[in-house]
C-alpha atoms as a PDB file:
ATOM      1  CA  UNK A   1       7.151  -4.647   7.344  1.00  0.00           C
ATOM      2  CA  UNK A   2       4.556  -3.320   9.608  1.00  0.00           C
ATOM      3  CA  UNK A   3       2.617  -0.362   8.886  1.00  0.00           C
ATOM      4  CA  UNK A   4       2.224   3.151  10.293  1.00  0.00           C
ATOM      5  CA  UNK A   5       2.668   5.999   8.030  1.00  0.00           C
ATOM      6  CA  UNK A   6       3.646   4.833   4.421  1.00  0.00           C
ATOM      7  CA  UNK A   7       5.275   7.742   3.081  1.00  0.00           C
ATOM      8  CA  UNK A   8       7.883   8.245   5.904  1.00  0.00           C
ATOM      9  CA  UNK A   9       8.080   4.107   5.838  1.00  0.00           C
ATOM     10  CA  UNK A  10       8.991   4.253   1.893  1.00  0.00           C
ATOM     11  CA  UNK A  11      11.726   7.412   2.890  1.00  0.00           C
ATOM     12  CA  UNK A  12      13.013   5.245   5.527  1.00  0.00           C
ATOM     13  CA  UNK A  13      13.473   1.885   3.342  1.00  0.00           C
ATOM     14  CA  UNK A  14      15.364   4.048   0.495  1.00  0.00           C
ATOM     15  CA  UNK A  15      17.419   5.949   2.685  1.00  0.00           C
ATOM     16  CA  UNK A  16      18.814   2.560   4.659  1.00  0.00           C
ATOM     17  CA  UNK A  17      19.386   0.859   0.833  1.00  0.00           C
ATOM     18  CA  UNK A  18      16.254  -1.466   1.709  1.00  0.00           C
ATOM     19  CA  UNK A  19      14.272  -0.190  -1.217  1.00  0.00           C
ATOM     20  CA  UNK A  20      17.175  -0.943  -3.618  1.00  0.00           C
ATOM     21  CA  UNK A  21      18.063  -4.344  -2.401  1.00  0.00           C
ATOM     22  CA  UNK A  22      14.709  -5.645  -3.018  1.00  0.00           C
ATOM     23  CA  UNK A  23      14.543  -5.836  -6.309  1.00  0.00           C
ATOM     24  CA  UNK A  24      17.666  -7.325  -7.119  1.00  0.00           C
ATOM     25  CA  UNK A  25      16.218 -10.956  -4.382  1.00  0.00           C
ATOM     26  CA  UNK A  26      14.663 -11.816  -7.991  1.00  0.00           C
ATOM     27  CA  UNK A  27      11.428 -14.054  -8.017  1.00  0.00           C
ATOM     28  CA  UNK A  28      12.180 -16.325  -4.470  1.00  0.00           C
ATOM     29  CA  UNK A  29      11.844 -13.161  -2.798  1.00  0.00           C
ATOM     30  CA  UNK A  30       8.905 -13.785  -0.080  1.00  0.00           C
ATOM     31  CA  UNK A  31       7.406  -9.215   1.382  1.00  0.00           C
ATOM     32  CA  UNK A  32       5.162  -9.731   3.721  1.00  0.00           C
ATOM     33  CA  UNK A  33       3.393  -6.034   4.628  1.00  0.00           C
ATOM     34  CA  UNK A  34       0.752  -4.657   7.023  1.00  0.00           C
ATOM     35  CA  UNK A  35      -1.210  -1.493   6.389  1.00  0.00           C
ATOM     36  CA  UNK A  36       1.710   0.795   5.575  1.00  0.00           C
ATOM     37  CA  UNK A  37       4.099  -1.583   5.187  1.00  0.00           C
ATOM     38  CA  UNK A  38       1.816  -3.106   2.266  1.00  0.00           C
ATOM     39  CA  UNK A  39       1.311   0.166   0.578  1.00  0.00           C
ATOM     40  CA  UNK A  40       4.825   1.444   0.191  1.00  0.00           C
ATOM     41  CA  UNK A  41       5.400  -1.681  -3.078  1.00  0.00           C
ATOM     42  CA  UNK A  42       2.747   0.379  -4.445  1.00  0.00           C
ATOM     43  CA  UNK A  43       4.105   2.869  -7.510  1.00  0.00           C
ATOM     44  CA  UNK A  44       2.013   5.838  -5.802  1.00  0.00           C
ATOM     45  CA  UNK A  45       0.081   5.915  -2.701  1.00  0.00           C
ATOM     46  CA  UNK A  46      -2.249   9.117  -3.157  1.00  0.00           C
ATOM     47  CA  UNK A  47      -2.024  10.366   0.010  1.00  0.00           C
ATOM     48  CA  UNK A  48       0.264  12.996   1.525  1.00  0.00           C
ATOM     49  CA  UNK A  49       2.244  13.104   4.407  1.00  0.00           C
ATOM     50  CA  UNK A  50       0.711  14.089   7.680  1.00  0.00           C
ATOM     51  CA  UNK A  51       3.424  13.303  10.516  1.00  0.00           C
ATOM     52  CA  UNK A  52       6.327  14.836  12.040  1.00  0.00           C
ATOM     53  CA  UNK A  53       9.451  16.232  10.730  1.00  0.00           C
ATOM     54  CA  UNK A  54       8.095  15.130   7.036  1.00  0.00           C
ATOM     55  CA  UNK A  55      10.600  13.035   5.024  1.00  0.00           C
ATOM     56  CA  UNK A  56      11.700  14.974   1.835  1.00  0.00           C
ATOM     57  CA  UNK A  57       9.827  12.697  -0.637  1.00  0.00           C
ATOM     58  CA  UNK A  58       6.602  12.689  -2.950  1.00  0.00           C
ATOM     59  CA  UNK A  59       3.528  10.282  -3.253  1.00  0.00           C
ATOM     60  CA  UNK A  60       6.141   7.857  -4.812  1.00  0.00           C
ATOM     61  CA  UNK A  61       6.286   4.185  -3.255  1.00  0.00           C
ATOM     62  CA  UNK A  62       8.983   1.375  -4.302  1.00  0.00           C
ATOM     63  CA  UNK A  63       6.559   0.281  -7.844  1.00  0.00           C
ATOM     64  CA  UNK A  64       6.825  -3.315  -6.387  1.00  0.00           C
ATOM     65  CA  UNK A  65       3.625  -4.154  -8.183  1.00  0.00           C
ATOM     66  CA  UNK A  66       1.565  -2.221 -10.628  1.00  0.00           C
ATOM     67  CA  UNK A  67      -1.561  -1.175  -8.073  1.00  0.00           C
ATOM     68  CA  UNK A  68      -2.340   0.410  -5.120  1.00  0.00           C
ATOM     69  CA  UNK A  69      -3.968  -0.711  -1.921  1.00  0.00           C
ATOM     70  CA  UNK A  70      -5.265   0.638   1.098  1.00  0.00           C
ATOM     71  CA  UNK A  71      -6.016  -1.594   4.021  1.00  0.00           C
ATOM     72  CA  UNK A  72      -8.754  -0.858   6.997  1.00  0.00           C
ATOM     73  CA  UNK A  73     -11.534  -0.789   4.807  1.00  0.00           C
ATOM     74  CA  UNK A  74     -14.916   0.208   7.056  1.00  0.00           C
ATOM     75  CA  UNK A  75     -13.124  -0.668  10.543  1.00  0.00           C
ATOM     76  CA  UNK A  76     -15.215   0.845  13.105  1.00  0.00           C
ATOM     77  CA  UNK A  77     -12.035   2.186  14.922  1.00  0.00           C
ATOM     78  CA  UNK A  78     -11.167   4.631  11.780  1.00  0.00           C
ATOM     79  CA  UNK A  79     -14.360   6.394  10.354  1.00  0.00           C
ATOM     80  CA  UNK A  80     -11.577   7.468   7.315  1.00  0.00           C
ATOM     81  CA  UNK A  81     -11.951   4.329   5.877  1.00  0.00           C
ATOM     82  CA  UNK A  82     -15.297   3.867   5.065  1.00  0.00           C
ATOM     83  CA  UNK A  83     -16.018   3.016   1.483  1.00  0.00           C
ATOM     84  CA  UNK A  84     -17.023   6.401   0.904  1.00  0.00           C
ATOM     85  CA  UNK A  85     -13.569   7.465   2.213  1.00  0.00           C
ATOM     86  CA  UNK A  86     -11.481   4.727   0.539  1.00  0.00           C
ATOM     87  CA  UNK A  87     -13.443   5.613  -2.615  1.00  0.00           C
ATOM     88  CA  UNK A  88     -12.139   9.259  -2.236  1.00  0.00           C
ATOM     89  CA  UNK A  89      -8.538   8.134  -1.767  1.00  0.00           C
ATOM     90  CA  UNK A  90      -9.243   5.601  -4.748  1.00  0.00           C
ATOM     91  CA  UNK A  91     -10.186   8.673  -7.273  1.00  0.00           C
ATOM     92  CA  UNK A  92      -6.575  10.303  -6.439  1.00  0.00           C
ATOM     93  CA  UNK A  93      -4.162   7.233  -7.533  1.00  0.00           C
ATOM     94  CA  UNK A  94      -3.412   6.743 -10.946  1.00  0.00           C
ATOM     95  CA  UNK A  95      -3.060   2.951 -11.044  1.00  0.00           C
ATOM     96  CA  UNK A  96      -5.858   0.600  -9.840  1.00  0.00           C
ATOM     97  CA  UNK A  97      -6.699   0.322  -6.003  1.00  0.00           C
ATOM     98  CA  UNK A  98      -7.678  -2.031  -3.746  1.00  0.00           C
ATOM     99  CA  UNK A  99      -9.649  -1.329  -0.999  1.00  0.00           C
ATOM    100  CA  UNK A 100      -9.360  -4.227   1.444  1.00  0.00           C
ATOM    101  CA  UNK A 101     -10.399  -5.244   5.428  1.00  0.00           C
ATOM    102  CA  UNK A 102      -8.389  -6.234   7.528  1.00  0.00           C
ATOM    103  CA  UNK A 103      -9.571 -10.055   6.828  1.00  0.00           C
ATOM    104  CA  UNK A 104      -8.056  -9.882   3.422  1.00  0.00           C
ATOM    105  CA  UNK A 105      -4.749  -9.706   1.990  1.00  0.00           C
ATOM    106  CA  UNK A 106      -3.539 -10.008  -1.791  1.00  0.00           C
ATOM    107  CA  UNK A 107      -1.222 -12.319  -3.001  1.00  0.00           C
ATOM    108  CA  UNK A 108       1.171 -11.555  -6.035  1.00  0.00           C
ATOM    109  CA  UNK A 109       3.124 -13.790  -7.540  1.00  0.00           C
ATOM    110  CA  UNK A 110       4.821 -13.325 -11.149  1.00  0.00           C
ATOM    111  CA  UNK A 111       2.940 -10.178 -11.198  1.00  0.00           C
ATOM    112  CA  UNK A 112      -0.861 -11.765 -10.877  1.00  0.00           C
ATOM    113  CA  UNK A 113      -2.767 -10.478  -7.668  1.00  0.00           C
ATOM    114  CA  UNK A 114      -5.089 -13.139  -5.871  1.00  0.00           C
ATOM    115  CA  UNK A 115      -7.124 -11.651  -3.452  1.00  0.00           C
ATOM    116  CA  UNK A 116      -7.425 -13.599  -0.412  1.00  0.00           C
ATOM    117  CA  UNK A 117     -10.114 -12.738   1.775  1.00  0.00           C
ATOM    118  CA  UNK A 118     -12.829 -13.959   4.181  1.00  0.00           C
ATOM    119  CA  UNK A 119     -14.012 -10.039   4.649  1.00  0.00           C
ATOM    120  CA  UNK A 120     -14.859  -7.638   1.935  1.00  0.00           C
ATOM    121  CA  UNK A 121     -12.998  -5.999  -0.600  1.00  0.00           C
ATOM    122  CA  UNK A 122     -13.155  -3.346  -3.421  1.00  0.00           C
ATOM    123  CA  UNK A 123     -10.884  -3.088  -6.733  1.00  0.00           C
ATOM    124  CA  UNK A 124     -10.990   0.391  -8.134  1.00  0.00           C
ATOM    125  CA  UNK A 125     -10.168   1.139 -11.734  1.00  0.00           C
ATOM    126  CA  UNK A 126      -7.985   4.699 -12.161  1.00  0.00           C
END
């Protein structure tokens, strides 16, 4: 899935049945997910909704995986994410975070996260 706003992405996938199906493709199941699209596996994102005609929801994502991420990490194109920002977000989710680039993506498979990256990263603890 590809990104934009993560909460009215996660409404989306559970009001078309997307979010159910998923976990029933069992361990040959391949998500691939860009900046929103990677959050919503997430079990909370921390963030709240900020768009237009807001989905009836909460900070709930699908719970995928057991950690959150946040992707954009110091791009010059959104002063939010700066460490100091992604640190901020970090303090608000109750699971660990990753704060990534966008030259790194993580890798799960049978619930162990590699980190693949040839930017920078962060891993924050709850």
């Amino acid at each position: 899935m590809r990104g934009g706003d993560p909460l009215y992405l996660c409404y989306w996938m559970r009001q078309s049945g997307l979010a159910d199906l998923l976990p029933t493709l069992g361990s040959e199941m391949v998500y691939v997910g860009v900046s929103g699209g990677s959050m919503v596996v997430a079990p909370n994102f921390g963030v709240t909704y900020h768009g237009l005609n807001p989905p009836v929801g909460s900070e709930k994502g699908l719970g995928l995986v057991d950690f959150a991420m946040i992707g954009h990490l110091d791009n010059p194109d959104m002063p939010d994410y700066s460490l100091a920002g992604i640190e901020e977000w970090a303090a608000g989710v109750p699971v660990p975070a990753y704060g990534i680039d966008d030259e790194t993506a993580l890798k799960v498979v049978d619930g162990t996260v590699e980190v693949v990256s040839e930017g920078h990263w962060k891993l924050f603890a709850p």
